[in-house]
PDB file of N, CA and C in Angstrom:
ATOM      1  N   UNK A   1     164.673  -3.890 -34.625  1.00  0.00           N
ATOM      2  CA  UNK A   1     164.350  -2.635 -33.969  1.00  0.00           C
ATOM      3  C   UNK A   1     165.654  -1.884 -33.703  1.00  0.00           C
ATOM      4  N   UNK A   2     165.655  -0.249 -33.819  1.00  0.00           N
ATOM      5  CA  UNK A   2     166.796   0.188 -33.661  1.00  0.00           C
ATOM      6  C   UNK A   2     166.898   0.310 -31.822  1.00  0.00           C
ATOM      7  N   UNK A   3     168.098   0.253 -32.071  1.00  0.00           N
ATOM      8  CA  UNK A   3     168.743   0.119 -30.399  1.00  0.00           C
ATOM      9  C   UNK A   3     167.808   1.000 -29.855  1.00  0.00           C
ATOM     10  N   UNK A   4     167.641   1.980 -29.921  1.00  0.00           N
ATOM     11  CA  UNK A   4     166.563   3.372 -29.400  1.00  0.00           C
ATOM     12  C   UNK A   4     165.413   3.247 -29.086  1.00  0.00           C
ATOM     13  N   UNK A   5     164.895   2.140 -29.919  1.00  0.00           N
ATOM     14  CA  UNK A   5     163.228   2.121 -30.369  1.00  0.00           C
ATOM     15  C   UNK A   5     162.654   1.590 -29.044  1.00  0.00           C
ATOM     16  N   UNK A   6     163.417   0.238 -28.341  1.00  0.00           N
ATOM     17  CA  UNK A   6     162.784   0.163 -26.865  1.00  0.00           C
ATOM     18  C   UNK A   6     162.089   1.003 -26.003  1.00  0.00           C
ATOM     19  N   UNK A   7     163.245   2.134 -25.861  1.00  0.00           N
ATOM     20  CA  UNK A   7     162.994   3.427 -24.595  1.00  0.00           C
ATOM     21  C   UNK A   7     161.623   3.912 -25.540  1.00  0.00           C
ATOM     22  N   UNK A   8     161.924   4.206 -26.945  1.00  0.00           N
ATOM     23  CA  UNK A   8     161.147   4.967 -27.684  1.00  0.00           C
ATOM     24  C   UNK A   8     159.505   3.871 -27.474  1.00  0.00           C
ATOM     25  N   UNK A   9     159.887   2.908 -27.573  1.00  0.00           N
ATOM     26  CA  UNK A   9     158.431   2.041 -27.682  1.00  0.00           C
ATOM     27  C   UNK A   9     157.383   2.241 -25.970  1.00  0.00           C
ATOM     28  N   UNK A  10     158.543   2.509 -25.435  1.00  0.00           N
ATOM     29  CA  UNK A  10     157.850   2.568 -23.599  1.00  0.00           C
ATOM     30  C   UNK A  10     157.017   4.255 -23.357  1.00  0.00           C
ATOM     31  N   UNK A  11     157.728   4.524 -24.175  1.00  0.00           N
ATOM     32  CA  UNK A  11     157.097   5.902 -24.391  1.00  0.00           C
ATOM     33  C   UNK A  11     155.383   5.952 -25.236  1.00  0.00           C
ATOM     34  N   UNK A  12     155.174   5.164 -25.763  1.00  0.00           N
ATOM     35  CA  UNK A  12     154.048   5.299 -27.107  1.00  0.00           C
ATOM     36  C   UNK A  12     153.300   4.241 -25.616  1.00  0.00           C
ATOM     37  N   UNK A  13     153.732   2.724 -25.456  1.00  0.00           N
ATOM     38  CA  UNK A  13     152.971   1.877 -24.078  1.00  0.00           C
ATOM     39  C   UNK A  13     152.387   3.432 -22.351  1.00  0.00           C
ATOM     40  N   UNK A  14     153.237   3.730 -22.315  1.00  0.00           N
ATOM     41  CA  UNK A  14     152.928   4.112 -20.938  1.00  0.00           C
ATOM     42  C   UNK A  14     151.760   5.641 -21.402  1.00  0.00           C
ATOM     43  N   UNK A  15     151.769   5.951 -22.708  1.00  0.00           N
ATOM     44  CA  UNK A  15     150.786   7.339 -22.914  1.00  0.00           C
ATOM     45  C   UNK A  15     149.743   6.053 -23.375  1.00  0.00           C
ATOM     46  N   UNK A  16     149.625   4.958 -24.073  1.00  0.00           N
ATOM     47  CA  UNK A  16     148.182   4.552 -24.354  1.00  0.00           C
ATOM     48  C   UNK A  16     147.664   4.161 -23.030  1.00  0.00           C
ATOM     49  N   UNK A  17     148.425   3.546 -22.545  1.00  0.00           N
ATOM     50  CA  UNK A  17     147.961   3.120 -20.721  1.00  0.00           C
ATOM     51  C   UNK A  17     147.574   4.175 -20.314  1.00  0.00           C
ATOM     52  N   UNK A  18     147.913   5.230 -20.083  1.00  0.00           N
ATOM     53  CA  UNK A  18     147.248   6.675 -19.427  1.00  0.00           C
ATOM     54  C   UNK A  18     145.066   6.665 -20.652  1.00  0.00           C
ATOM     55  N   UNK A  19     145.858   6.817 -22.075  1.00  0.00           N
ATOM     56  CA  UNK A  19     144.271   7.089 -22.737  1.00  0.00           C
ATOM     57  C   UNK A  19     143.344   5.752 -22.503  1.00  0.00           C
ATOM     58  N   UNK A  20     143.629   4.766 -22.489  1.00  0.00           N
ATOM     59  CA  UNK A  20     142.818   3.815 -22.253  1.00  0.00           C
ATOM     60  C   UNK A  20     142.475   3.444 -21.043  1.00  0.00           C
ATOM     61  N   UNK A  21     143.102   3.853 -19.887  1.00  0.00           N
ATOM     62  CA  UNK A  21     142.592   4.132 -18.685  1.00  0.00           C
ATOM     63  C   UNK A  21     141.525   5.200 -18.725  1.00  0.00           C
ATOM     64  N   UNK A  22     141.453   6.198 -19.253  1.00  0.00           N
ATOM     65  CA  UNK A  22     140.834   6.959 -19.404  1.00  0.00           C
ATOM     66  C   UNK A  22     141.197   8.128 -17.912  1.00  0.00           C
ATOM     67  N   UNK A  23     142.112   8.224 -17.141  1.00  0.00           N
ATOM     68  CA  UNK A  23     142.598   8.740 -16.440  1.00  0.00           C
ATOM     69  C   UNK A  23     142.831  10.424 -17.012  1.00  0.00           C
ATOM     70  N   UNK A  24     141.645  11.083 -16.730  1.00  0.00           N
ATOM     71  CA  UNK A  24     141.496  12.411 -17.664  1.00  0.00           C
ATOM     72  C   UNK A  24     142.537  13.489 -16.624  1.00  0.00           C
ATOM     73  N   UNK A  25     143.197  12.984 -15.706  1.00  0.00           N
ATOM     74  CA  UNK A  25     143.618  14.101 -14.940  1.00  0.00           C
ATOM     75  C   UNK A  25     145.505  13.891 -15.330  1.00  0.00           C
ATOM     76  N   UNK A  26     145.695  13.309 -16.589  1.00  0.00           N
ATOM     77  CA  UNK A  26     146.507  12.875 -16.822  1.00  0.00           C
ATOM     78  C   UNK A  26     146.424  12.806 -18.423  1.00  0.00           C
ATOM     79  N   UNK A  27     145.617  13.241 -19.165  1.00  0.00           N
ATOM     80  CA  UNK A  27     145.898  13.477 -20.725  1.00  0.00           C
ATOM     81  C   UNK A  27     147.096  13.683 -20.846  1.00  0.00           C
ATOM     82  N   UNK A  28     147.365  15.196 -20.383  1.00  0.00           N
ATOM     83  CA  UNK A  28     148.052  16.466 -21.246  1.00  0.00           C
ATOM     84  C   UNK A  28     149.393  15.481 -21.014  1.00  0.00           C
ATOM     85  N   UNK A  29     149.573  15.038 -20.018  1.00  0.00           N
ATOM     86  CA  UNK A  29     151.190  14.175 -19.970  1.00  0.00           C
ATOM     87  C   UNK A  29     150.948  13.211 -20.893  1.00  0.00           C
ATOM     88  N   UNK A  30     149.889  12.740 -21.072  1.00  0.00           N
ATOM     89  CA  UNK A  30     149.876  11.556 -22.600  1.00  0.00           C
ATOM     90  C   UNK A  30     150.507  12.060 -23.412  1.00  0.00           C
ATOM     91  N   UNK A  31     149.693  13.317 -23.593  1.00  0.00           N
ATOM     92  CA  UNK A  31     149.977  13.846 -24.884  1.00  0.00           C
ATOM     93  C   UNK A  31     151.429  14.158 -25.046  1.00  0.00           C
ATOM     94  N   UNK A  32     152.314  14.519 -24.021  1.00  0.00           N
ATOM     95  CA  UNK A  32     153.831  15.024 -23.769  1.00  0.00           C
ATOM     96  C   UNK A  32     154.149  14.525 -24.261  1.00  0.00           C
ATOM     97  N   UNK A  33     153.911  12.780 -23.708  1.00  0.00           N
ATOM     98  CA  UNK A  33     154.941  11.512 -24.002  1.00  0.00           C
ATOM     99  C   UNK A  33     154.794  11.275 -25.461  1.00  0.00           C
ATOM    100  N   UNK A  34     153.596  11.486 -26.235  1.00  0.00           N
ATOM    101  CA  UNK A  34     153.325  10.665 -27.269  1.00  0.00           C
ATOM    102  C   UNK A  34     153.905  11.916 -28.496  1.00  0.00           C
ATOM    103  N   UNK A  35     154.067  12.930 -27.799  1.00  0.00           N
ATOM    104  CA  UNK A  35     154.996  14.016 -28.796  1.00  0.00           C
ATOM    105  C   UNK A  35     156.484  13.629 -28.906  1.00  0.00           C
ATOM    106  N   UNK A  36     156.845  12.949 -27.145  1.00  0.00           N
ATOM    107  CA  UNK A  36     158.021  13.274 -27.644  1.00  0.00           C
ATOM    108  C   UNK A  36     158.697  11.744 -27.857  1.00  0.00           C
ATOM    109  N   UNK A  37     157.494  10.737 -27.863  1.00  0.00           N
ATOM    110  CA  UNK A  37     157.631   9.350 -29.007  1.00  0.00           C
ATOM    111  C   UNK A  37     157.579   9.689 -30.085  1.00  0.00           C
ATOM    112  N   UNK A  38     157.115  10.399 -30.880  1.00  0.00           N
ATOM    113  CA  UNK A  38     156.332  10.914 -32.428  1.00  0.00           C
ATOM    114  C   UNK A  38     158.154  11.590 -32.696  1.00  0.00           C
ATOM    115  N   UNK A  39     158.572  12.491 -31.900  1.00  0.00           N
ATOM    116  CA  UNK A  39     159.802  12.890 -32.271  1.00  0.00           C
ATOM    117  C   UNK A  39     160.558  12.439 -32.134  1.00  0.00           C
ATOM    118  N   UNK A  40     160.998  11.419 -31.438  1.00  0.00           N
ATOM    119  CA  UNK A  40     162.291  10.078 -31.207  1.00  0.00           C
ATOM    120  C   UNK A  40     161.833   9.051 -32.578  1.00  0.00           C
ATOM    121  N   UNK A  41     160.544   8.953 -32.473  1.00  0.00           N
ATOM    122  CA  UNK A  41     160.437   8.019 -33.788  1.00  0.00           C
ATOM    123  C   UNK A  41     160.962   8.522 -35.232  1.00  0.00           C
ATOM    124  N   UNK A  42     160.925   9.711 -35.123  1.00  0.00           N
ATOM    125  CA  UNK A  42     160.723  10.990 -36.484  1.00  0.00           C
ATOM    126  C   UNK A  42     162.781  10.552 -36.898  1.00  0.00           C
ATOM    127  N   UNK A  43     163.417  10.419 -35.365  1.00  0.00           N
ATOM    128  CA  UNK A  43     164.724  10.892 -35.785  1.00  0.00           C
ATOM    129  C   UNK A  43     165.347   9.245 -36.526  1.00  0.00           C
ATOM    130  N   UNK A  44     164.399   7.935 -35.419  1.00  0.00           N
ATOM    131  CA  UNK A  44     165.162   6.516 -35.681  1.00  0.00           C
ATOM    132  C   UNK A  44     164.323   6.239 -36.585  1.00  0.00           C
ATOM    133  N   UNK A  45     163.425   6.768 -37.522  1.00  0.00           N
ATOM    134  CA  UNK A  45     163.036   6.210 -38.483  1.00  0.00           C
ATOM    135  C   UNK A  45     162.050   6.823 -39.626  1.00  0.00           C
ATOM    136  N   UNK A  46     163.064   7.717 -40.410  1.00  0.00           N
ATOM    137  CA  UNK A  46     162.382   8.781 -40.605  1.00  0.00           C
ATOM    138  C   UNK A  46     161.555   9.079 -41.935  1.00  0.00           C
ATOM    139  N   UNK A  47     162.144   7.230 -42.605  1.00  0.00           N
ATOM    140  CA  UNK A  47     161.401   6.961 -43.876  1.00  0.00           C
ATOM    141  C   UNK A  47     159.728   6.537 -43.518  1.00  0.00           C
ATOM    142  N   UNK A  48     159.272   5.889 -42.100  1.00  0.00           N
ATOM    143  CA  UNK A  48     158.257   5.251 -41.519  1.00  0.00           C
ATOM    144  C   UNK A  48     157.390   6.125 -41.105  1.00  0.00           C
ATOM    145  N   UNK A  49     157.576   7.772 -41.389  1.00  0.00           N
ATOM    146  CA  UNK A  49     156.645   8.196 -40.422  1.00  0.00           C
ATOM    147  C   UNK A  49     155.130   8.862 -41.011  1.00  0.00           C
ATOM    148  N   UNK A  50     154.052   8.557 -41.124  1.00  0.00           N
ATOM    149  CA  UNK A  50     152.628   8.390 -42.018  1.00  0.00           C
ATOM    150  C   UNK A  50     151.948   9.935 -40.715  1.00  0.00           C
ATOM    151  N   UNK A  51     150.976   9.945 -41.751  1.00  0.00           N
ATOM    152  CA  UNK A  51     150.128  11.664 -41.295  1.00  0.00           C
ATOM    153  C   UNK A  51     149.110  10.922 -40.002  1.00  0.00           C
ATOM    154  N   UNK A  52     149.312  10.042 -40.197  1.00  0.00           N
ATOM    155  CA  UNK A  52     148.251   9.136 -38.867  1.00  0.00           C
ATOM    156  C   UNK A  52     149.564   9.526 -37.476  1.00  0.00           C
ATOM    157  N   UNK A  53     150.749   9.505 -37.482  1.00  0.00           N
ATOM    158  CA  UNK A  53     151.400   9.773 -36.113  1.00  0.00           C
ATOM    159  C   UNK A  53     151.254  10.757 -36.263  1.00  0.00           C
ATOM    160  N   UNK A  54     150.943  12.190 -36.884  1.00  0.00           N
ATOM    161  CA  UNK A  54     150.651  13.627 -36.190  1.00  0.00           C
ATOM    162  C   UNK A  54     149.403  13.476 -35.748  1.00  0.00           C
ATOM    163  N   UNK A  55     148.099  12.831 -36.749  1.00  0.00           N
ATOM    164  CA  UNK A  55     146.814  12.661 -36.477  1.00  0.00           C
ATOM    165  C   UNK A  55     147.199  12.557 -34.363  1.00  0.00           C
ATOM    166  N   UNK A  56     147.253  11.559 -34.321  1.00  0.00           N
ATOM    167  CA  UNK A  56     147.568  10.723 -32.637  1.00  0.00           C
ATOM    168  C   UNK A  56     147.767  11.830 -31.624  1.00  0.00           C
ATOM    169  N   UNK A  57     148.361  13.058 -32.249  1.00  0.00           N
ATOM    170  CA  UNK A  57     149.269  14.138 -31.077  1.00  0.00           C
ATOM    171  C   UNK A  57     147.281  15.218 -30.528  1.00  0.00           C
ATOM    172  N   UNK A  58     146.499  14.825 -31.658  1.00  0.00           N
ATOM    173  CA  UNK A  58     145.372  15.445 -31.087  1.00  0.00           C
ATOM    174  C   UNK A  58     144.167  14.265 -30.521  1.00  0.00           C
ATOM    175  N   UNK A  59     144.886  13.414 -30.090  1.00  0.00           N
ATOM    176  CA  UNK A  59     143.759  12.513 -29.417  1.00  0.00           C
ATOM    177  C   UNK A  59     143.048  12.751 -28.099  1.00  0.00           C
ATOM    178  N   UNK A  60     144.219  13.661 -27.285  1.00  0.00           N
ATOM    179  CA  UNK A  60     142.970  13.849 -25.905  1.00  0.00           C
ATOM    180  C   UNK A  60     142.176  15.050 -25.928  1.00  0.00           C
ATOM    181  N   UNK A  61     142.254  15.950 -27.113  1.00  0.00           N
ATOM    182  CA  UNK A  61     141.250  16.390 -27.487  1.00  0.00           C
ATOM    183  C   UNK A  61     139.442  15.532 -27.277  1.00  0.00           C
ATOM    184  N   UNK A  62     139.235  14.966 -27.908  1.00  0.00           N
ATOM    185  CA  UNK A  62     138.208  14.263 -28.100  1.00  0.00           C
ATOM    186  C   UNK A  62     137.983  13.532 -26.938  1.00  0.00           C
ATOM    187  N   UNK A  63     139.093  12.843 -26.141  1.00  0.00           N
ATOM    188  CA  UNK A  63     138.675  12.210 -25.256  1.00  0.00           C
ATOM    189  C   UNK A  63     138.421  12.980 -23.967  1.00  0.00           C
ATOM    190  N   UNK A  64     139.024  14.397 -24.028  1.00  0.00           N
ATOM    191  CA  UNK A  64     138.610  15.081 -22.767  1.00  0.00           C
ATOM    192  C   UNK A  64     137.237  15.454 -22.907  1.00  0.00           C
ATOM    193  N   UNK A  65     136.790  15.917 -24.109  1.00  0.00           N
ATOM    194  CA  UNK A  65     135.205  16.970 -24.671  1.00  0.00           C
ATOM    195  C   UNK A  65     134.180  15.070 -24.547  1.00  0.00           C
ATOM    196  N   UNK A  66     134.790  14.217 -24.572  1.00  0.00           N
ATOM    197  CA  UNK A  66     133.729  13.367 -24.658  1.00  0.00           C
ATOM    198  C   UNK A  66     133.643  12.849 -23.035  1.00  0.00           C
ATOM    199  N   UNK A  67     134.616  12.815 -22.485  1.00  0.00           N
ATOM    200  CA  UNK A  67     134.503  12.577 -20.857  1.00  0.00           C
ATOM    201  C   UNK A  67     134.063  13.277 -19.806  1.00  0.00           C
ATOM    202  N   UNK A  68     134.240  14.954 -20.338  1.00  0.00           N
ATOM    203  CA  UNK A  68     133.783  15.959 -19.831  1.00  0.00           C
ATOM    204  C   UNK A  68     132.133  15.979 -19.785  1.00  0.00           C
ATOM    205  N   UNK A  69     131.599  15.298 -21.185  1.00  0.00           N
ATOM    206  CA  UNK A  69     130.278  15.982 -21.380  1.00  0.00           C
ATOM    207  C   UNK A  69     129.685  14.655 -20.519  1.00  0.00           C
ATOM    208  N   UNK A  70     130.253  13.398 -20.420  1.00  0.00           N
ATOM    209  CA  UNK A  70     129.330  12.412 -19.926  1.00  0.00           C
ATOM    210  C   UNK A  70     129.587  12.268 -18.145  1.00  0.00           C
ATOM    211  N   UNK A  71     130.098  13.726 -17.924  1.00  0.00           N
ATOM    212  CA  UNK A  71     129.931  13.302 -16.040  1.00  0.00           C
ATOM    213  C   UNK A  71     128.987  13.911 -15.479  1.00  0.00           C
ATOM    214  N   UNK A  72     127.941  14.833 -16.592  1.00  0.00           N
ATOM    215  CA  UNK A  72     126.949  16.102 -15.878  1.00  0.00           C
ATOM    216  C   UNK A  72     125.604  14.718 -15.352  1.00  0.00           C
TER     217      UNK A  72
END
């Protein structure tokens, strides 16, 4: 792992802990962190990076419209 990738890896852990909590009052900071993992990853490893890590940057999309609709 590059020296970087730690801080960079705590970054990708502490935004899935936010989505899998499902803690909806707290997406949009998922989403912060997991942009600005996606861009620390982009710089330490820039042969590794697949259309599935941009896919990821629209995930609380879905999870807000699906959490939203199941509290009525």
């Amino acid at each position: 792992m590059d020296p970087g990738g730690s801080d960079n890896f705590l970054k990708l852990t502490a935004a899935l802990k936010i989505i899998l909590g499902c803690l909806i009052q707290l997406l949009h900071r998922a989403t912060q962190i997991l942009v600005e993992y996606l861009l620390e990853y982009l710089d330490l490893y820039p042969n590794d990076v697949k259309p599935d890590h941009h896919y990821v940057t629209h995930i609380s999309d879905p999870i807000r419209d699906y959490t939203l609709s199941t509290t009525f």
